[in-house]
Each structure stands twice: as C-alpha cells, then as structure tokens.
Protein backbone atom coordinates (compact mmCIF):
# COMPACT_ATOMS: atom_id res chain seq x y z
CA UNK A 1 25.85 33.93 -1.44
CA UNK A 2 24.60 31.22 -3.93
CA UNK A 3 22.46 28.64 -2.58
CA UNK A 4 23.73 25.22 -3.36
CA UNK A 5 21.43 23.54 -6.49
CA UNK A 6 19.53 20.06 -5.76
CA UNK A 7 20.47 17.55 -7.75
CA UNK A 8 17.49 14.95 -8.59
CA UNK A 9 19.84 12.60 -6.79
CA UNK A 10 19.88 14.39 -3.47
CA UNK A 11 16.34 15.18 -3.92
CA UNK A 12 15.56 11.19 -3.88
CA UNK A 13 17.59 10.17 -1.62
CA UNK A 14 16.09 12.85 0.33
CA UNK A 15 13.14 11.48 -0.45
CA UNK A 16 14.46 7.97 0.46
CA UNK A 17 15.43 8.71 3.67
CA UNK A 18 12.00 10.59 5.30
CA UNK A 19 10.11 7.08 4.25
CA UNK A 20 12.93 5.01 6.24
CA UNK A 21 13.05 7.43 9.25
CA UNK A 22 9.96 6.00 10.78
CA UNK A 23 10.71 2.69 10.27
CA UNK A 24 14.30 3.38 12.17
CA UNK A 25 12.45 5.12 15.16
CA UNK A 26 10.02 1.89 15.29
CA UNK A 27 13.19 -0.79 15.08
CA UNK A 28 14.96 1.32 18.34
CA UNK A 29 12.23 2.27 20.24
CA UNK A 30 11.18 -1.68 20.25
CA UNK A 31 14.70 -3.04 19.81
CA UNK A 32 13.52 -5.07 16.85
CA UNK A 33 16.31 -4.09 14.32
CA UNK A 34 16.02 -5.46 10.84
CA UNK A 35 18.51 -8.46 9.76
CA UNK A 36 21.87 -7.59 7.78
CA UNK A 37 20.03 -9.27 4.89
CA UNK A 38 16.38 -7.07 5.14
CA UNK A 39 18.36 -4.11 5.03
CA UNK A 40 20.04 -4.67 2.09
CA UNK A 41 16.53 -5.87 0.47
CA UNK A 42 15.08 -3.16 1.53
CA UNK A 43 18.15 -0.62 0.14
CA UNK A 44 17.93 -2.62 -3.07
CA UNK A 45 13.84 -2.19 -3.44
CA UNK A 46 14.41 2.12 -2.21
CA UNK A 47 16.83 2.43 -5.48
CA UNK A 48 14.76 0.28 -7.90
CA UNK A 49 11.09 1.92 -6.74
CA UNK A 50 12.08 5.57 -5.78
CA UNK A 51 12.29 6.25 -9.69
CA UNK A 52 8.90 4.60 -9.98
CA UNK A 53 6.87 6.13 -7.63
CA UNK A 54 6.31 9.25 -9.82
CA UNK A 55 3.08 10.97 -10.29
CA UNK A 56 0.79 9.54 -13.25
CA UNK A 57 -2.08 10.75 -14.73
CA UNK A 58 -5.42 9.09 -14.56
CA UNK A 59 -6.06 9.13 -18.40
CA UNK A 60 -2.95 6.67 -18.52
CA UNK A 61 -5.01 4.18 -17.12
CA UNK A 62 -9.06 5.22 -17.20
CA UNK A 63 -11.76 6.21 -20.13
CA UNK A 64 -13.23 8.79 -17.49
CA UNK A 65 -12.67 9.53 -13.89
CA UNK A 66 -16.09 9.10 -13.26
CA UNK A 67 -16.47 9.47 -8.85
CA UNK A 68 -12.75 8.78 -8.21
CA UNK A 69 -10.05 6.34 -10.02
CA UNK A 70 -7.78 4.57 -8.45
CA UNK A 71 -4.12 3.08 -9.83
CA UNK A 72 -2.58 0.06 -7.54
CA UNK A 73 1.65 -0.06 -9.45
CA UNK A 74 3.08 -3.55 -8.45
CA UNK A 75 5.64 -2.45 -9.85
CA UNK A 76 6.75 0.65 -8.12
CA UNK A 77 5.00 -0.44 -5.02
CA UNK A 78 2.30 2.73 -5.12
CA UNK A 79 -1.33 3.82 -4.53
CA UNK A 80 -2.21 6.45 -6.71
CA UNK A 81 -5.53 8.03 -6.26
CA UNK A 82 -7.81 10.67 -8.74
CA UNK A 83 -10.79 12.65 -7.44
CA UNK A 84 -12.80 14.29 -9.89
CA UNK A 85 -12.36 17.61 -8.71
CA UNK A 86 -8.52 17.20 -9.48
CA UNK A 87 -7.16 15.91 -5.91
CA UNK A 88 -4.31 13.53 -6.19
CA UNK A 89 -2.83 11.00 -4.12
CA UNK A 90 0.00 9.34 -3.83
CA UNK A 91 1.15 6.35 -1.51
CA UNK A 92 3.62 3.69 -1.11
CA UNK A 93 1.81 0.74 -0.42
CA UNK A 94 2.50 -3.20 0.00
CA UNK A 95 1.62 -5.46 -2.77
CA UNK A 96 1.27 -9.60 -3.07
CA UNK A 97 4.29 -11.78 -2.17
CA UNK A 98 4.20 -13.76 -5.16
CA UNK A 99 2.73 -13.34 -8.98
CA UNK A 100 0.80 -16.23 -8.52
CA UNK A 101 -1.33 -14.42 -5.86
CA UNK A 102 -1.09 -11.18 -8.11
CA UNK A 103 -4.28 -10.31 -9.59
CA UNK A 104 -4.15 -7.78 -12.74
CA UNK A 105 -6.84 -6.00 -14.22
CA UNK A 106 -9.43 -3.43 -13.60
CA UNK A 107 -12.05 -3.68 -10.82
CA UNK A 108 -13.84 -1.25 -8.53
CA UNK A 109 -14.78 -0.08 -5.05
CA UNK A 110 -18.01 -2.43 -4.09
CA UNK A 111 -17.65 -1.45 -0.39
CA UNK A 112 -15.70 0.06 2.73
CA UNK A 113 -15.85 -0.72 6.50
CA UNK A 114 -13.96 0.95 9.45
CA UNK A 115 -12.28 -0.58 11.94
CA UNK A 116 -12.83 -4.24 9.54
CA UNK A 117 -12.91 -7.90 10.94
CA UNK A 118 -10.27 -10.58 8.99
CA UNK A 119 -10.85 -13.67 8.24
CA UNK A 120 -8.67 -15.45 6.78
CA UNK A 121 -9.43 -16.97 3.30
CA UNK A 122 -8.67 -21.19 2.83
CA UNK A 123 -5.65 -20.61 0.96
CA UNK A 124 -4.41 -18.55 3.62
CA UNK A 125 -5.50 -21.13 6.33
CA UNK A 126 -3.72 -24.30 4.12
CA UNK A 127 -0.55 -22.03 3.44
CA UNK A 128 -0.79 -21.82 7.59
CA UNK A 129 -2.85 -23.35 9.25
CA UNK A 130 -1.84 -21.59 12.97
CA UNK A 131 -4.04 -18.13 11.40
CA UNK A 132 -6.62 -17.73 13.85
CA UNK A 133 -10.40 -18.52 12.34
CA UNK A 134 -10.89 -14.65 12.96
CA UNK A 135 -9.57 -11.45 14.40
CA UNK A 136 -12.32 -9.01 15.23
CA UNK A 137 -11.43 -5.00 14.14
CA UNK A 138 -9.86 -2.70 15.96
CA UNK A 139 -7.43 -5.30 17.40
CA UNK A 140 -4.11 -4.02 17.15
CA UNK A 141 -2.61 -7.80 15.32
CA UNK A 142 -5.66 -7.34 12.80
CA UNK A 143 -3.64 -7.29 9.25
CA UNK A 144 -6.59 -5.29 7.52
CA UNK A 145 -5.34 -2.17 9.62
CA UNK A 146 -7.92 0.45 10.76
CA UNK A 147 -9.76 0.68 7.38
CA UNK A 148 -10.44 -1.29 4.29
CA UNK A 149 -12.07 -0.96 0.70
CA UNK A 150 -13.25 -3.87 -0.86
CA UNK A 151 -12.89 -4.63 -4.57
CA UNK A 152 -15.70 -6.02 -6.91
CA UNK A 153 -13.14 -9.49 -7.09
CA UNK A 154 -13.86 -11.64 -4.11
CA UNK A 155 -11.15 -11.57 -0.93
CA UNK A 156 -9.07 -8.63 -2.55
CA UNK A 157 -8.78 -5.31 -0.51
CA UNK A 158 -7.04 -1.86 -0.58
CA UNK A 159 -6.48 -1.50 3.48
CA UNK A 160 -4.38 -0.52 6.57
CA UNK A 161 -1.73 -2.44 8.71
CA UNK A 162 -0.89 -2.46 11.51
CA UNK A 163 2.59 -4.02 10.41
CA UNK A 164 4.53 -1.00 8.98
CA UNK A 165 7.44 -3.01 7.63
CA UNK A 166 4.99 -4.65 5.00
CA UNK A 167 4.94 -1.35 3.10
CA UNK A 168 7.31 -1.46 0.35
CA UNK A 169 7.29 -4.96 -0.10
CA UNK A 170 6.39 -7.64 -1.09
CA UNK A 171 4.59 -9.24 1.27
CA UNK A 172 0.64 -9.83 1.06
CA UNK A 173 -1.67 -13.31 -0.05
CA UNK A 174 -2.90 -10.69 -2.60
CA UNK A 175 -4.43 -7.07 -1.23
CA UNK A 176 -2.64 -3.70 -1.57
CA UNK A 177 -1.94 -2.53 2.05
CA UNK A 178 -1.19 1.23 3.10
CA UNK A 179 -0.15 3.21 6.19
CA UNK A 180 -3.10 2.69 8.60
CA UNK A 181 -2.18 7.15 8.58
CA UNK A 182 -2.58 6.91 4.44
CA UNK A 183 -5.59 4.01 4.17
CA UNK A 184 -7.43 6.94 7.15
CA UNK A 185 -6.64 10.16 4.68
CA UNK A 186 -7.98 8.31 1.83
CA UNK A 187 -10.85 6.42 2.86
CA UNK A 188 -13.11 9.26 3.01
CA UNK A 189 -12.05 9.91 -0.59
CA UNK A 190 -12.95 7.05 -2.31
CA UNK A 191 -16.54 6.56 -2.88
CA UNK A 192 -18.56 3.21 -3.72
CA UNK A 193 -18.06 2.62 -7.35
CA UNK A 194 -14.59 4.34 -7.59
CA UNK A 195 -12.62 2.39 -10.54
CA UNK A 196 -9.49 0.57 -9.53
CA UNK A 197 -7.14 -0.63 -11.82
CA UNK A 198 -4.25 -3.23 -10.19
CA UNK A 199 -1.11 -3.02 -13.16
C-alpha cells in the first residue's frame, strides 16, 4: 500500500497547528477564549509568518560566529540562534508593538540574569502610568519571564513571559520575548559577548 505524500501545505499547516494547540489548552482550561477578532489576527499572522520562519544561516547575517550569533526576524516573528560548534536554534518569539519602538541593527549579549527583576522604563510608565515601580523575579505577572539576556543597547532584552499569547505578535515596548520553555533551553547557550543582530 502507498503511503499518502506530504504536501508542503499539509506539512505547515501541520506545523501551524502544534504552535496553536497550547495556546487552545490554555484558553479552555482558564475559560479565557480569544475574541472573534484575535483569532482571525492571529490566523492572518500563522499564514503570513509560517513561510518565514525558515531556517537561515548565520553567514547571512555575521562576519564570524565568533562564541554564538544570534538573529532576532521582526519580520517572521523568530529567534534564530548559532553556536559555534554547529547547534541551531530556532524560536518563535514576540517582537515590539510598533516600529517606532523597533530598534534595528546589530548589538550583543552584555549580560544574563535568572529569575530577572522589571522595572519598567519612563516611556513605559508615561504610556501607563498604573505599571507598578517594580516587580521582583520569579513572580509569576513579571513580563521578563524566568530568564533574560541583556543587549549592549540600554532597556532592550531577549527574555521569557509569562504571557504566552504575546508570542507571535506584536506586542512588546521593544524586547524580543520567547517561551519562558525556549528563553530556559537557550539561556545556557548564549554566552556573554554572543552577537545579536535585530533585522
């Protein structure tokens, strides 16, 4: 009996579906089910991105790998990461809400810190001022997640959320945000000076 052929359709939409089924578990087990309108966002974004978030290669984007490079697409909403002995990662990630808090350009890994304290920054506080002055780490409403790697530019960030339907969207005041699961597998990857490029 022939097996039945994948199409690269089927294979995305696949795909597609095994990032959503979380999300669907999360909305019914807390009874918080997304509005008519976020769903079709959201089904919108999954057909524009899932053609994106294909694997790259580091010399794309880097003169030399040098202790790790890392790739932050605004575009197709991904992390990719390059170690120098040839792992690669790949995650979908969150990325600013608006171009104007968008920052472009090539930077690097100047520090990391489990379990990290937020603050938020003044633009933050005058685009709302109800943000507390501070949430201490390890509290489950902190929005820097369970791990975070600071870049060389002041207040930007590669880190964890707690709030899983930021992934895949628009929807930070400028940092990349993973799966606190994703920031976890990675942080122990990406060394102090690892380059970071934000395209």
């Amino acid at each position: 009996m022939t097996q039945p052929r994948l199409t690269r359709r089927a294979t995305l939409l696949g795909f597609a579906a095994s990032l959503a089924a979380p999300a669907i578990a999360r909305a019914q087990s807390t009874d918080a089910f997304p509005t008519t309108e976020e769903v079709i966002r959201d089904q919108v974004a999954v057909r524009r991105n899932i053609s994106a978030f294909a694997q790259q290669n580091w010399q794309d984007h880097f003169d030399a790998i040098g202790v790790g490079c890392l790739l932050a697409d605004i575009s197709s909403r991904a992390v990719h990461y390059w170690a120098p002995d040839g792992t690669y990662k790949l995650y979908p990630s969150s990325v600013p809400m608006t171009e104007e808090l968008t920052r472009r350009g090539y930077t690097e890994v100047v520090r990391k810190t489990e379990n990290p304290s937020w603050t938020p920054t003044a633009s933050m506080r005058e685009r709302d001022p109800t943000l507390p002055q501070r949430i201490d780490g390890g509290v489950p409403g902190n929005p820097l997640g369970t791990r975070a790697m600071y870049l060389s530019w002041p207040a930007y960030l590669v880190h964890g959320t707690h709030d899983t339907r930021k992934i895949g969207r628009q929807s930070s005041s400028g940092c990349i945000g993973l799966y606190n699961q994703h920031v976890e597998e990675l942080y122990p990857l990406v060394q102090i000076g690892t380059k970071v490029r934000l395209l």
